[in-house]
PDB file of N, CA and C in Angstrom:
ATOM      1  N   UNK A   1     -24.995   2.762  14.885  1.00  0.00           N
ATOM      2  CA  UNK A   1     -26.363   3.041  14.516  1.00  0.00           C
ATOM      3  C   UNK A   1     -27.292   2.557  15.601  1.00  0.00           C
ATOM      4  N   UNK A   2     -28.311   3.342  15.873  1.00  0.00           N
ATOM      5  CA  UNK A   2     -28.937   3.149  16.585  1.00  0.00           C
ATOM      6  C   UNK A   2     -29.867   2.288  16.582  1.00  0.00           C
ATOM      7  N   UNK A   3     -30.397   0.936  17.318  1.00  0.00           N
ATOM      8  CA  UNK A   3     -31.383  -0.514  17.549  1.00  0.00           C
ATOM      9  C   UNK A   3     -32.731   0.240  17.099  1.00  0.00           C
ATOM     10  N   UNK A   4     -32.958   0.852  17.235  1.00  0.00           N
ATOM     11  CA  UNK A   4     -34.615   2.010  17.378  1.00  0.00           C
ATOM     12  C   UNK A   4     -34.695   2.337  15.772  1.00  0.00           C
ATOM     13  N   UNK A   5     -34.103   2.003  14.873  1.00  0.00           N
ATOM     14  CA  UNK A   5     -34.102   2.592  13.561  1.00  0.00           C
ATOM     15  C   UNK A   5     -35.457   2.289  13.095  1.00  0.00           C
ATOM     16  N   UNK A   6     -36.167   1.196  13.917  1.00  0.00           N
ATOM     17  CA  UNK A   6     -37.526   1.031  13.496  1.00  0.00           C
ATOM     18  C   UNK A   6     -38.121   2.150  14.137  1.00  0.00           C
ATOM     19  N   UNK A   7     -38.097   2.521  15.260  1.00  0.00           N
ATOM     20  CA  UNK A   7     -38.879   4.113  15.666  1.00  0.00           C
ATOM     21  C   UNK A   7     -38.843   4.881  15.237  1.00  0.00           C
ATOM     22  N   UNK A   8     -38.204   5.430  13.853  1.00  0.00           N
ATOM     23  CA  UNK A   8     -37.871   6.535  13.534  1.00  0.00           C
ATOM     24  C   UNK A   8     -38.985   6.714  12.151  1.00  0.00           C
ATOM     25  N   UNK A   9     -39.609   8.140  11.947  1.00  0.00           N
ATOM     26  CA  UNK A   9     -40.573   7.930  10.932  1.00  0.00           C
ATOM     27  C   UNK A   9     -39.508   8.320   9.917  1.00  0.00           C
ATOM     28  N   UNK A  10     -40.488   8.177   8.727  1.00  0.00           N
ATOM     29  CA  UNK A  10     -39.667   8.861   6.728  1.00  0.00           C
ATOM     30  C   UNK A  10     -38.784  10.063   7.320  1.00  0.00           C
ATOM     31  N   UNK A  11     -39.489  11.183   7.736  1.00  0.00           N
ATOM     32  CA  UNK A  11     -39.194  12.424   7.786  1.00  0.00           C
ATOM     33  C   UNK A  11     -37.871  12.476   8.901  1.00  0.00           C
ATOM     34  N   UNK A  12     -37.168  11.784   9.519  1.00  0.00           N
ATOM     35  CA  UNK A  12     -36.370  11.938  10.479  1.00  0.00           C
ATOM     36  C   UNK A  12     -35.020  10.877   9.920  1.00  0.00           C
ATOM     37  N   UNK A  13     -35.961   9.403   9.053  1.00  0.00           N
ATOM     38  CA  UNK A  13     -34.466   8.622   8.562  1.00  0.00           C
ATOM     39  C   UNK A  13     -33.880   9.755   7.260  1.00  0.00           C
ATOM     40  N   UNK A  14     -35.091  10.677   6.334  1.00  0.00           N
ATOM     41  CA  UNK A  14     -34.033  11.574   5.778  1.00  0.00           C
ATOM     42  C   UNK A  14     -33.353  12.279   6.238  1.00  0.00           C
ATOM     43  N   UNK A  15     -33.307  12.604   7.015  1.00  0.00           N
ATOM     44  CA  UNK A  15     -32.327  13.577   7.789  1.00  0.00           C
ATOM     45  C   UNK A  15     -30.970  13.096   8.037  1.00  0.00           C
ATOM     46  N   UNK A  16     -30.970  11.266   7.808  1.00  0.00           N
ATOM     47  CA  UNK A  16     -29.740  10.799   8.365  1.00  0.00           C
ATOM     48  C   UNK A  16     -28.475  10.423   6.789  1.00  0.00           C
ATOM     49  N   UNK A  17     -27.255  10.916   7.210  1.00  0.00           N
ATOM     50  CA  UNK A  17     -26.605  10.257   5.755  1.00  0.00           C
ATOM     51  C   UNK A  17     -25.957   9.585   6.199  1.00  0.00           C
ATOM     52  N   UNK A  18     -24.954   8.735   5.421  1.00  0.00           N
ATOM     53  CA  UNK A  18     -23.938   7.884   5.517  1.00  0.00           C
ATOM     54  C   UNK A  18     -22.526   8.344   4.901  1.00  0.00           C
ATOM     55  N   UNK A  19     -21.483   8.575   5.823  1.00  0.00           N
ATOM     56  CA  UNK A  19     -20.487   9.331   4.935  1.00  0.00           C
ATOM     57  C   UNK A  19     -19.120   8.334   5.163  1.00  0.00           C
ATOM     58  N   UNK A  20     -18.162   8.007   3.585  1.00  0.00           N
ATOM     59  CA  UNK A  20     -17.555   6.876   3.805  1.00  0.00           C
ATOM     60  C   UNK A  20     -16.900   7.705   2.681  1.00  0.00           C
ATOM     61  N   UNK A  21     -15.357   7.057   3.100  1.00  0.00           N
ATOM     62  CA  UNK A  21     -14.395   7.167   1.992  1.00  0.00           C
ATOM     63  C   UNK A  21     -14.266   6.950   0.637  1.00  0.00           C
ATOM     64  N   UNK A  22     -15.213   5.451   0.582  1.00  0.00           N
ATOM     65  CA  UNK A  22     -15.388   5.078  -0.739  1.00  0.00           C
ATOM     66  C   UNK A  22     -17.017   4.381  -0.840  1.00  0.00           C
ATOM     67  N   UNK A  23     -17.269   4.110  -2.287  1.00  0.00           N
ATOM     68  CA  UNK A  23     -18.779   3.616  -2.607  1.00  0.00           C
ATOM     69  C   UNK A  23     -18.736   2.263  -1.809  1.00  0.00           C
ATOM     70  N   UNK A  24     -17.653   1.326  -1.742  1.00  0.00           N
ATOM     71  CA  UNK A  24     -17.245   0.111  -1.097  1.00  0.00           C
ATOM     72  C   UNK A  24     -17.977   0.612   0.554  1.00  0.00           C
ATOM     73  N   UNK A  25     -17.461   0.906   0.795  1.00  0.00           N
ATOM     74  CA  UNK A  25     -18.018   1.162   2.741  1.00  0.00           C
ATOM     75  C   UNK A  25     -19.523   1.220   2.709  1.00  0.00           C
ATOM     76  N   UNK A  26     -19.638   2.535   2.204  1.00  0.00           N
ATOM     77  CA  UNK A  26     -21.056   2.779   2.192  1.00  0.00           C
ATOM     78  C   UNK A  26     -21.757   1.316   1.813  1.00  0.00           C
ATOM     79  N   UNK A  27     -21.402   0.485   0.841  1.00  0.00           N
ATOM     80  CA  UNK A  27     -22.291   0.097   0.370  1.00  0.00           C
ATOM     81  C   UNK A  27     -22.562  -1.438   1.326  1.00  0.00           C
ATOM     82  N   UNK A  28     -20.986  -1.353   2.233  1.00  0.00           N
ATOM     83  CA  UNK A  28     -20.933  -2.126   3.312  1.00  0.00           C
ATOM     84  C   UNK A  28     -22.130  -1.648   4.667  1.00  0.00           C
ATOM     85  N   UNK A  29     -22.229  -0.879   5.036  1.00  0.00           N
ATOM     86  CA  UNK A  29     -23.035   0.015   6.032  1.00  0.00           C
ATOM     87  C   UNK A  29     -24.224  -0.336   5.463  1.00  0.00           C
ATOM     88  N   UNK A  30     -24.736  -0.035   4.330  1.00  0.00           N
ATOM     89  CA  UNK A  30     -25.759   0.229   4.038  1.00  0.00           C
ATOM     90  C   UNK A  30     -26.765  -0.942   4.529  1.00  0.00           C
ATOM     91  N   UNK A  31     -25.861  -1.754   3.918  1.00  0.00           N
ATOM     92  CA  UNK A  31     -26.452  -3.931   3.684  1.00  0.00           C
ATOM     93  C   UNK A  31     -26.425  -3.875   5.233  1.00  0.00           C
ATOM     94  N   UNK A  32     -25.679  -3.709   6.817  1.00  0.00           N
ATOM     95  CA  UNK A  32     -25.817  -3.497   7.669  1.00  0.00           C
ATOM     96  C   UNK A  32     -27.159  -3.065   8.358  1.00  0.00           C
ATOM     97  N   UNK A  33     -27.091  -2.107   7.922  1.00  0.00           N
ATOM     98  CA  UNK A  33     -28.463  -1.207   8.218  1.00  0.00           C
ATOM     99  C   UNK A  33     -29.568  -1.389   8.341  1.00  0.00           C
ATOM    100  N   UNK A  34     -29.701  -1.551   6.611  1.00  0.00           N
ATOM    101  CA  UNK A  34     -31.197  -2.062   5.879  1.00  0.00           C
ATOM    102  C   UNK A  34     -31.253  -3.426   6.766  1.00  0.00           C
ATOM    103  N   UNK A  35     -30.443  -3.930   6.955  1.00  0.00           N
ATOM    104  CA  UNK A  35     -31.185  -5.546   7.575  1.00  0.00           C
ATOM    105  C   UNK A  35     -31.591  -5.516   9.159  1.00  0.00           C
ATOM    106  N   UNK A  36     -31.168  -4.436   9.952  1.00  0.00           N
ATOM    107  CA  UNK A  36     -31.639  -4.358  10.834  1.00  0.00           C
ATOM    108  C   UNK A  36     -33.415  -3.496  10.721  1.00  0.00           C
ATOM    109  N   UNK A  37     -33.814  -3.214   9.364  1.00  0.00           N
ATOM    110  CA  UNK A  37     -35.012  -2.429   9.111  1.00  0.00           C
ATOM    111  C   UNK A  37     -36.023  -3.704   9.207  1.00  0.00           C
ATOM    112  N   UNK A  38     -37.309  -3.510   9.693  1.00  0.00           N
ATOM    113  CA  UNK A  38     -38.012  -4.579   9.551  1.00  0.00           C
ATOM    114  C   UNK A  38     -39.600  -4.340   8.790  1.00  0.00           C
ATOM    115  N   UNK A  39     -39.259  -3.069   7.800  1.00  0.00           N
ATOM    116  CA  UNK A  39     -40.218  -3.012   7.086  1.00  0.00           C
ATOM    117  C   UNK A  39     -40.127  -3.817   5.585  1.00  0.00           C
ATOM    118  N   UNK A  40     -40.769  -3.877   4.585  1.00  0.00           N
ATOM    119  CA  UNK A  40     -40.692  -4.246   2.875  1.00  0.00           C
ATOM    120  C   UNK A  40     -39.218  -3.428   2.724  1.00  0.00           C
ATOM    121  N   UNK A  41     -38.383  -4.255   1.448  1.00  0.00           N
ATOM    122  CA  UNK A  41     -37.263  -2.989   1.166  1.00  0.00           C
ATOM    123  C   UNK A  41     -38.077  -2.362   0.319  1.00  0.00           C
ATOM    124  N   UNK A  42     -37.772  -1.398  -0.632  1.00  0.00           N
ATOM    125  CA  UNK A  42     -37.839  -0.263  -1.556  1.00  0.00           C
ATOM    126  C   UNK A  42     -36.612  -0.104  -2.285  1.00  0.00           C
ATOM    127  N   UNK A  43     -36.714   0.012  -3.205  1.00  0.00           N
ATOM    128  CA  UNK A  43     -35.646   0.313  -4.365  1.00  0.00           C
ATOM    129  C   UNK A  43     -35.325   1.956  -4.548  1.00  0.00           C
ATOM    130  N   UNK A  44     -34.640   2.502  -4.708  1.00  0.00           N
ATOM    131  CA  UNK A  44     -34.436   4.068  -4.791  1.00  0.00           C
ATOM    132  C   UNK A  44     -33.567   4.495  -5.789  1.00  0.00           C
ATOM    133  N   UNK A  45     -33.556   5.333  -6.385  1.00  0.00           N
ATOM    134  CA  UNK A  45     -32.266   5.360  -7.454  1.00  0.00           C
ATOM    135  C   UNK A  45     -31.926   6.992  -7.681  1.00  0.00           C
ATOM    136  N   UNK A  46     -30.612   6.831  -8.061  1.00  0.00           N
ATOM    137  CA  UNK A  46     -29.889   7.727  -7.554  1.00  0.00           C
ATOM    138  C   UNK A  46     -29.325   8.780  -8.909  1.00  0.00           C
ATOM    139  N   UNK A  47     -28.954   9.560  -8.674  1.00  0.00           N
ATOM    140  CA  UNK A  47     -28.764  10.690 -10.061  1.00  0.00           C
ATOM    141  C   UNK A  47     -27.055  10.896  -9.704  1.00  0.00           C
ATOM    142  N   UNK A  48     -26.578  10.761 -10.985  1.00  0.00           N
ATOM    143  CA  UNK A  48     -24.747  11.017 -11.244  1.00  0.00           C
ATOM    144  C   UNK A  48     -24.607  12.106 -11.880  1.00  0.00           C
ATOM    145  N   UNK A  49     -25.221  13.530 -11.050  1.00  0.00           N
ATOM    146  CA  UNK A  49     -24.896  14.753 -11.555  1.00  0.00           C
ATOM    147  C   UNK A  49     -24.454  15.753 -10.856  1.00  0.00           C
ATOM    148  N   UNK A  50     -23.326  16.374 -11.470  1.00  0.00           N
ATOM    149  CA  UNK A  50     -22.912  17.304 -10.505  1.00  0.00           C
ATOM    150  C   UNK A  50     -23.252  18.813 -10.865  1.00  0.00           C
ATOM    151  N   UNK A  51     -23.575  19.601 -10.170  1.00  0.00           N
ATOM    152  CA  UNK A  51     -24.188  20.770 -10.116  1.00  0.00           C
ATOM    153  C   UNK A  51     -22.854  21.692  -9.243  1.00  0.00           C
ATOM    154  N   UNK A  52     -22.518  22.560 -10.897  1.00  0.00           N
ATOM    155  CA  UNK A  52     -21.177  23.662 -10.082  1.00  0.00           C
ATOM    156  C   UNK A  52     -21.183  24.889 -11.825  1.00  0.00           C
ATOM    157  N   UNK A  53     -21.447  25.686 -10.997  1.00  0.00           N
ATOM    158  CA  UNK A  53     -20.913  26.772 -11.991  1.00  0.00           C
ATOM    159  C   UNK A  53     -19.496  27.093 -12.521  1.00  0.00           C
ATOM    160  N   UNK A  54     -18.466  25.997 -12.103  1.00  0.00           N
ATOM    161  CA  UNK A  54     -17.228  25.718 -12.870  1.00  0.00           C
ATOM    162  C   UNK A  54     -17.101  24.479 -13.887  1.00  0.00           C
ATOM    163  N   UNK A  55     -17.524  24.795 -15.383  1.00  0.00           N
ATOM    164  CA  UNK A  55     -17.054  23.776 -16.329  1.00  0.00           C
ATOM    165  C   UNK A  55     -15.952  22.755 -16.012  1.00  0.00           C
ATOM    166  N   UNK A  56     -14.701  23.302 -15.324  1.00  0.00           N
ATOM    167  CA  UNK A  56     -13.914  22.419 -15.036  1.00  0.00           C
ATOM    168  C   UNK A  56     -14.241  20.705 -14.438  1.00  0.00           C
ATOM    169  N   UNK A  57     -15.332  21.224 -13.327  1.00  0.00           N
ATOM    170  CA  UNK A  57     -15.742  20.405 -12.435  1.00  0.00           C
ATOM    171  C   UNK A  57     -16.461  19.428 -13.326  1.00  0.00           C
ATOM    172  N   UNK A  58     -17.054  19.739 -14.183  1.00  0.00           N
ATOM    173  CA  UNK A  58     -18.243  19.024 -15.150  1.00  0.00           C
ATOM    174  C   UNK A  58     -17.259  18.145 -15.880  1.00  0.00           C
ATOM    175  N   UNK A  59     -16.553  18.681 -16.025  1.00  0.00           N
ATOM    176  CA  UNK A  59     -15.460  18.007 -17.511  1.00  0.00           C
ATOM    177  C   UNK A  59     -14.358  16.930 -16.190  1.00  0.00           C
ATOM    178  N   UNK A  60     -14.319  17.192 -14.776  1.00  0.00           N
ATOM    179  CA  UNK A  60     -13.391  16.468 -13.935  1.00  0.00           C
ATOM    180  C   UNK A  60     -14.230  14.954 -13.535  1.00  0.00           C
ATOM    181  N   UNK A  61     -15.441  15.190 -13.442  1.00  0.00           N
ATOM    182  CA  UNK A  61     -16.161  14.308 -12.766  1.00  0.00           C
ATOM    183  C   UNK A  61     -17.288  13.900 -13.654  1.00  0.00           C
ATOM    184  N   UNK A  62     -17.323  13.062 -14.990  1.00  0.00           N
ATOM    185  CA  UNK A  62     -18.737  12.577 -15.619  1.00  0.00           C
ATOM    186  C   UNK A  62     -18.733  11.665 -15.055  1.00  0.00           C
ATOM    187  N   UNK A  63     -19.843  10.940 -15.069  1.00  0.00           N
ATOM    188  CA  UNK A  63     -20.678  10.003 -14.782  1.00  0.00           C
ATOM    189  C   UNK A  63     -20.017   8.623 -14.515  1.00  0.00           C
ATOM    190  N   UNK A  64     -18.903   8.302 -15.805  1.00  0.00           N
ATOM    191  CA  UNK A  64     -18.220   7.417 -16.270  1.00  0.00           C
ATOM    192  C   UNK A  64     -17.206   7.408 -14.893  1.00  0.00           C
ATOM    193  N   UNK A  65     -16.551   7.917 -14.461  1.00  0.00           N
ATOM    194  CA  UNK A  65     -15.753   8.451 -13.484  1.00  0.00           C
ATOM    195  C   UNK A  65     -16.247   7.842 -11.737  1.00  0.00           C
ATOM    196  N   UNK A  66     -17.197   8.640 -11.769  1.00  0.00           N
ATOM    197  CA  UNK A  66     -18.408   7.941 -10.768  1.00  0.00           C
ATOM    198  C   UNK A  66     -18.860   6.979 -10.542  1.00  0.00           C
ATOM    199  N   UNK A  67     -19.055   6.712 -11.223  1.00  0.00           N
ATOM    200  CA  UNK A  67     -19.412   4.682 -11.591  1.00  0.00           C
ATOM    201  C   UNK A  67     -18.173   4.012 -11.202  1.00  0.00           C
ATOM    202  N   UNK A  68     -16.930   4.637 -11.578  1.00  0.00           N
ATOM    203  CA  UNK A  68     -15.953   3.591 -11.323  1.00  0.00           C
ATOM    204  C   UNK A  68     -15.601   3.590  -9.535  1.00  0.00           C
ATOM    205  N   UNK A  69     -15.990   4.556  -8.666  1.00  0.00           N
ATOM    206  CA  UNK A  69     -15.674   4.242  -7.479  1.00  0.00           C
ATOM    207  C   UNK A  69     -16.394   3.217  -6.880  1.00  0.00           C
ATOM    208  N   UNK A  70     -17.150   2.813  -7.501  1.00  0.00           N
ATOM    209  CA  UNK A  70     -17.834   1.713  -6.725  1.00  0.00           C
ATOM    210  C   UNK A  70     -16.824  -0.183  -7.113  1.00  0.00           C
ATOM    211  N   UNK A  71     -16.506  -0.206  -6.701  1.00  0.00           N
ATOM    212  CA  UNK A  71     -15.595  -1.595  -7.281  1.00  0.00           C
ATOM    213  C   UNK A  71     -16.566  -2.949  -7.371  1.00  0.00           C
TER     214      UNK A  71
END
């Protein structure tokens, strides 16, 4: 990650994701990150829904499911 993360405005850190095997990494990276930020934090919260025109998918992946990858 790039030292400059303070140069970067709203409209350009959305642009950036974080992609990790499990909720564990990410959530390792993340704590990384954010502490190199030197603005206020912000709290953000997140939606456990999946959007697919196959029932299967709905009935493979609730919420309950989701929650558990995070250890």
């Amino acid at each position: 990650y790039s030292e400059n993360l303070n140069d970067l405005d709203v409209e350009q850190l959305a642009k950036l994701v974080i992609l990790a095997p499990t909720n564990k990494k990410t959530l390792e990276m993340n704590r990384s990150i954010t502490a190199k930020l030197q603005d206020e934090p912000h709290t953000f919260y997140s939606s456990d829904l999946i959007i697919s025109e196959d029932q299967n998918d709905l009935q493979n992946y609730p919420p309950e499911f989701l929650h558990d990858l995070t250890p």
